[in-house]
PDB file of N, CA and C in Angstrom:
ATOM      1  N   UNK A   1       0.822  -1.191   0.000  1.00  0.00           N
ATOM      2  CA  UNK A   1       0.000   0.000   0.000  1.00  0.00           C
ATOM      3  C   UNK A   1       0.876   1.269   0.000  1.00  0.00           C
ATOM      4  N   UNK A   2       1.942   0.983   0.626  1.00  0.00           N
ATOM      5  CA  UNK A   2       2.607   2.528   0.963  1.00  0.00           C
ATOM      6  C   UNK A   2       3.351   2.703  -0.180  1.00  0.00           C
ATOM      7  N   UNK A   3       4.152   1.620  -1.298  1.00  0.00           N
ATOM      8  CA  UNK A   3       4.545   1.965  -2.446  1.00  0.00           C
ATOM      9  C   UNK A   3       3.230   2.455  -3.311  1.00  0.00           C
ATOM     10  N   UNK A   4       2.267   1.957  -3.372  1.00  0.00           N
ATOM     11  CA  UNK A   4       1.521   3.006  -3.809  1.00  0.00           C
ATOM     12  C   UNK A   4       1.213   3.805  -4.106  1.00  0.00           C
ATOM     13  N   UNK A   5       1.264   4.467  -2.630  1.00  0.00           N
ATOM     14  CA  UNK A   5       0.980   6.234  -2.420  1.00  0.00           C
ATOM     15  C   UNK A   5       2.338   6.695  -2.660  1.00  0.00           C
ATOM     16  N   UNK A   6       3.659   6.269  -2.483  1.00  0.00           N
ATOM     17  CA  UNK A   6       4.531   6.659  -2.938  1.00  0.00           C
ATOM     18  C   UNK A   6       4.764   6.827  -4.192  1.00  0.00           C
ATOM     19  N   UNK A   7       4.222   5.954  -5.176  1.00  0.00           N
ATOM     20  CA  UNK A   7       4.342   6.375  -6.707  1.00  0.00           C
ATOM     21  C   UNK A   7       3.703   7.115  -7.260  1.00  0.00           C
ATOM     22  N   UNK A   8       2.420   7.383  -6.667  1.00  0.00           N
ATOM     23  CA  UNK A   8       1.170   8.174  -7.134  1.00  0.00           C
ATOM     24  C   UNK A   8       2.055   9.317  -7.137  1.00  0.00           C
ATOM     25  N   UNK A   9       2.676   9.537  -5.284  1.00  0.00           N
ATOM     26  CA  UNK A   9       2.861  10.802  -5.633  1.00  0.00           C
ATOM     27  C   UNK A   9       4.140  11.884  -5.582  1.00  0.00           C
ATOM     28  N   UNK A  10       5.238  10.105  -6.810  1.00  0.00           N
ATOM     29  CA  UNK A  10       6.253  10.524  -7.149  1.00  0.00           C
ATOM     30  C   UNK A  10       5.598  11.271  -8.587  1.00  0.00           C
ATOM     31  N   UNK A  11       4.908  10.549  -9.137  1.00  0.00           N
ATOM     32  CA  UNK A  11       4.015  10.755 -10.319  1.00  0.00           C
ATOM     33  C   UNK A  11       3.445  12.195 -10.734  1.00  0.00           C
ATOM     34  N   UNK A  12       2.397  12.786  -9.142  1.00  0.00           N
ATOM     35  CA  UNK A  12       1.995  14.000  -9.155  1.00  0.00           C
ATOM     36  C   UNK A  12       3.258  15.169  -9.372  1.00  0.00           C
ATOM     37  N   UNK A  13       4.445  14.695  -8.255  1.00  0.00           N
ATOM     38  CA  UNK A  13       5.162  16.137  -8.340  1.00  0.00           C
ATOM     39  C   UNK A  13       6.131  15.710  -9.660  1.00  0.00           C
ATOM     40  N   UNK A  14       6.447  14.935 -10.263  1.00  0.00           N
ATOM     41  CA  UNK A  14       6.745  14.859 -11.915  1.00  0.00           C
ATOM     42  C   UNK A  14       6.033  15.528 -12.750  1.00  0.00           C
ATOM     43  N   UNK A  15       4.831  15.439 -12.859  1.00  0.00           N
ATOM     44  CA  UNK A  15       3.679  16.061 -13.400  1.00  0.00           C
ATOM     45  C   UNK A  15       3.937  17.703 -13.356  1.00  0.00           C
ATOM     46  N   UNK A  16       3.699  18.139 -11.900  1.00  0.00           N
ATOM     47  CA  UNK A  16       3.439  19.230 -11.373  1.00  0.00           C
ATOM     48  C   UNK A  16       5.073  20.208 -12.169  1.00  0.00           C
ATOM     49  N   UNK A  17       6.010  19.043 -11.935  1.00  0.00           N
ATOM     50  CA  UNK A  17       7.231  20.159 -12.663  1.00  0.00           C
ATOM     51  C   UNK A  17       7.290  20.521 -13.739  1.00  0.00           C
ATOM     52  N   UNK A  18       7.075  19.275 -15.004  1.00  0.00           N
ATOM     53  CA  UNK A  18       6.840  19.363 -16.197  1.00  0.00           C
ATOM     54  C   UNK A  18       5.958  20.190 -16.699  1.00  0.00           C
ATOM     55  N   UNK A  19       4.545  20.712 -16.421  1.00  0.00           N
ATOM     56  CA  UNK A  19       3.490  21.402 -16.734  1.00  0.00           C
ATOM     57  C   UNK A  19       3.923  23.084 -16.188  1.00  0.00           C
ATOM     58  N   UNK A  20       5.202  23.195 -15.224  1.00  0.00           N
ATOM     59  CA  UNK A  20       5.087  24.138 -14.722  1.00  0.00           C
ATOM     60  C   UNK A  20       6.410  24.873 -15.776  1.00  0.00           C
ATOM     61  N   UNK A  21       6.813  24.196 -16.791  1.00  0.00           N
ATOM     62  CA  UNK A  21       7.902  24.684 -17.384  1.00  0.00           C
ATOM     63  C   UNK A  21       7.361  25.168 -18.939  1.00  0.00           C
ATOM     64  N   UNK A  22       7.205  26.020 -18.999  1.00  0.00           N
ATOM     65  CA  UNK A  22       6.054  26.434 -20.096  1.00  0.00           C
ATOM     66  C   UNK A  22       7.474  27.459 -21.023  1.00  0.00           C
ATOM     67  N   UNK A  23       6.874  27.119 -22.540  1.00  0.00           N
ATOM     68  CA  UNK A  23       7.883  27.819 -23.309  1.00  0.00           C
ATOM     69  C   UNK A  23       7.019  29.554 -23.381  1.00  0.00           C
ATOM     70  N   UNK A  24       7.917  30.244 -24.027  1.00  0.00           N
ATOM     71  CA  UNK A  24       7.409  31.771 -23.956  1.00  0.00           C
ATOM     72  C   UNK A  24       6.652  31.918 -24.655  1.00  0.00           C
ATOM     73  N   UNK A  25       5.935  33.067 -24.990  1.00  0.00           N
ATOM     74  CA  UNK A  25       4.890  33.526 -25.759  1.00  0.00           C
ATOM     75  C   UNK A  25       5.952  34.497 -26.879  1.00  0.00           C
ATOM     76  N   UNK A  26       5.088  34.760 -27.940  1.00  0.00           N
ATOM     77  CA  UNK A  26       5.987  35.781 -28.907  1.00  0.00           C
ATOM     78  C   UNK A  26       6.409  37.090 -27.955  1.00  0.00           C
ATOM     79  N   UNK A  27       5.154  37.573 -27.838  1.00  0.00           N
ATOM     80  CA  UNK A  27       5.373  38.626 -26.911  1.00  0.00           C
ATOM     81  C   UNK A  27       6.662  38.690 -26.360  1.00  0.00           C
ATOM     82  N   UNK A  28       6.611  37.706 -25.424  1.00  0.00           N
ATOM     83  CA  UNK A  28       7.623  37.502 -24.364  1.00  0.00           C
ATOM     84  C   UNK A  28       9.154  37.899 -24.969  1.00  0.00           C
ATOM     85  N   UNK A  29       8.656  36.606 -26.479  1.00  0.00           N
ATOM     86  CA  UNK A  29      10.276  36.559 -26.461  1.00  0.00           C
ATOM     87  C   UNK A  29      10.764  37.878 -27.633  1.00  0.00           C
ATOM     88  N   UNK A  30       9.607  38.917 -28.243  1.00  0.00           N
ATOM     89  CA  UNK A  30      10.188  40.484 -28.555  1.00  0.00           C
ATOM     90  C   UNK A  30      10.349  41.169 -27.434  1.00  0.00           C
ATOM     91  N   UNK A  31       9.929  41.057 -26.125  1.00  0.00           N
ATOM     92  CA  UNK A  31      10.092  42.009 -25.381  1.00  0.00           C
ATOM     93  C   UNK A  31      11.877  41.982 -25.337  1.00  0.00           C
ATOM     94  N   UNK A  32      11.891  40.802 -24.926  1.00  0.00           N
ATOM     95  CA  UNK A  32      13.392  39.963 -24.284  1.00  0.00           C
ATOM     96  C   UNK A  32      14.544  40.352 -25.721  1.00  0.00           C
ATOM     97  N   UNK A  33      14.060  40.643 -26.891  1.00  0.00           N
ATOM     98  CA  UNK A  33      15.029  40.934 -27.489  1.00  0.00           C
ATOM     99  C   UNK A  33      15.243  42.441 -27.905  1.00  0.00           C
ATOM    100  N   UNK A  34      14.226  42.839 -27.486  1.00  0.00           N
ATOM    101  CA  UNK A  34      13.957  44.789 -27.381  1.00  0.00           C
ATOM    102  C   UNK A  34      14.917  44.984 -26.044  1.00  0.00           C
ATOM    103  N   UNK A  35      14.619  44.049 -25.114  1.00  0.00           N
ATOM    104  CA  UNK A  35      15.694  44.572 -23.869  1.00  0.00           C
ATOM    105  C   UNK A  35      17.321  44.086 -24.287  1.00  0.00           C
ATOM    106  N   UNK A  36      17.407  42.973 -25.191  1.00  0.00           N
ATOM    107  CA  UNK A  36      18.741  42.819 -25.144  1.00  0.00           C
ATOM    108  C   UNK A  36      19.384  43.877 -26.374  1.00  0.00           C
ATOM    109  N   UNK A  37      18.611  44.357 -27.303  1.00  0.00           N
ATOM    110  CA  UNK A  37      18.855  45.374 -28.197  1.00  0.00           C
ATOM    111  C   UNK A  37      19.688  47.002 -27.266  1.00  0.00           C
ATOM    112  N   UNK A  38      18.672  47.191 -26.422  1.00  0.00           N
ATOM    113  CA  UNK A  38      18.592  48.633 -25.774  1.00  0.00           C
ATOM    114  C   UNK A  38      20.322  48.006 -25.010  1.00  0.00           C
ATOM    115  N   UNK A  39      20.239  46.901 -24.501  1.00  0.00           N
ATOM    116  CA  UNK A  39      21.181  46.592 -23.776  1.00  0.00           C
ATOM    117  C   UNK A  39      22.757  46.539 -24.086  1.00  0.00           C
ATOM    118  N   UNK A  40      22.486  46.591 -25.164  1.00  0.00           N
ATOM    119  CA  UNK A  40      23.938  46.366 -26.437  1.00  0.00           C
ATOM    120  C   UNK A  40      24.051  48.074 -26.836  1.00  0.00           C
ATOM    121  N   UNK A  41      23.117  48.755 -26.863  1.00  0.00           N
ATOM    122  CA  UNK A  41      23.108  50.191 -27.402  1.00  0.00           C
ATOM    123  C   UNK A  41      23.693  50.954 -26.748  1.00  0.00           C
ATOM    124  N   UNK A  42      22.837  50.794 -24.789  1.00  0.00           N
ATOM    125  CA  UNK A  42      23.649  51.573 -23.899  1.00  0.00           C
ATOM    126  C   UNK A  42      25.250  50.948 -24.414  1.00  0.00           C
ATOM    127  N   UNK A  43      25.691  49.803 -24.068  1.00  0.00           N
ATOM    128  CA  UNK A  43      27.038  49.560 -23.935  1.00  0.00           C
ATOM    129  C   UNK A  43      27.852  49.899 -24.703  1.00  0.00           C
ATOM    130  N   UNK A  44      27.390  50.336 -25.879  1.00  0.00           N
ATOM    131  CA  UNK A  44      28.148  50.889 -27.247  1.00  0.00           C
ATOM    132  C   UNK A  44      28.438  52.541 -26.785  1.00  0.00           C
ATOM    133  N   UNK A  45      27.386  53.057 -26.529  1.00  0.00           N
ATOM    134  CA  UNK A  45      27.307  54.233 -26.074  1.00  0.00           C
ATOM    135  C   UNK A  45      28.500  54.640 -24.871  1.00  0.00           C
ATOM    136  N   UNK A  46      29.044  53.774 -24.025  1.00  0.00           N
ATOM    137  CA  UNK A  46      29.622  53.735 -22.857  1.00  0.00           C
ATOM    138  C   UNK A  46      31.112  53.447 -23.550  1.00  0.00           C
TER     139      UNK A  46
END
């Protein structure tokens, strides 16, 4: 019985990590290259 509940809920927090690792949205990933743009500009500037 207790391997059981132990697999169930090796199972759940496997689950729970995988679902929690989500790829970006477009959005996301123009924002992220508008900041690494500005980020290269200051440093040129400097």
């Amino acid at each position: 019985m207790k391997k059981v509940i132990y697999g169930l809920l090796l199972l759940t927090i496997a689950t729970a990590s995988f679902t929690s690792c989500r790829e970006k949205t477009t959005g996301e990933k123009i924002e992220d290259g508008v900041e690494e743009v500005g980020d290269e500009i200051e440093d040129a500037v400097d």
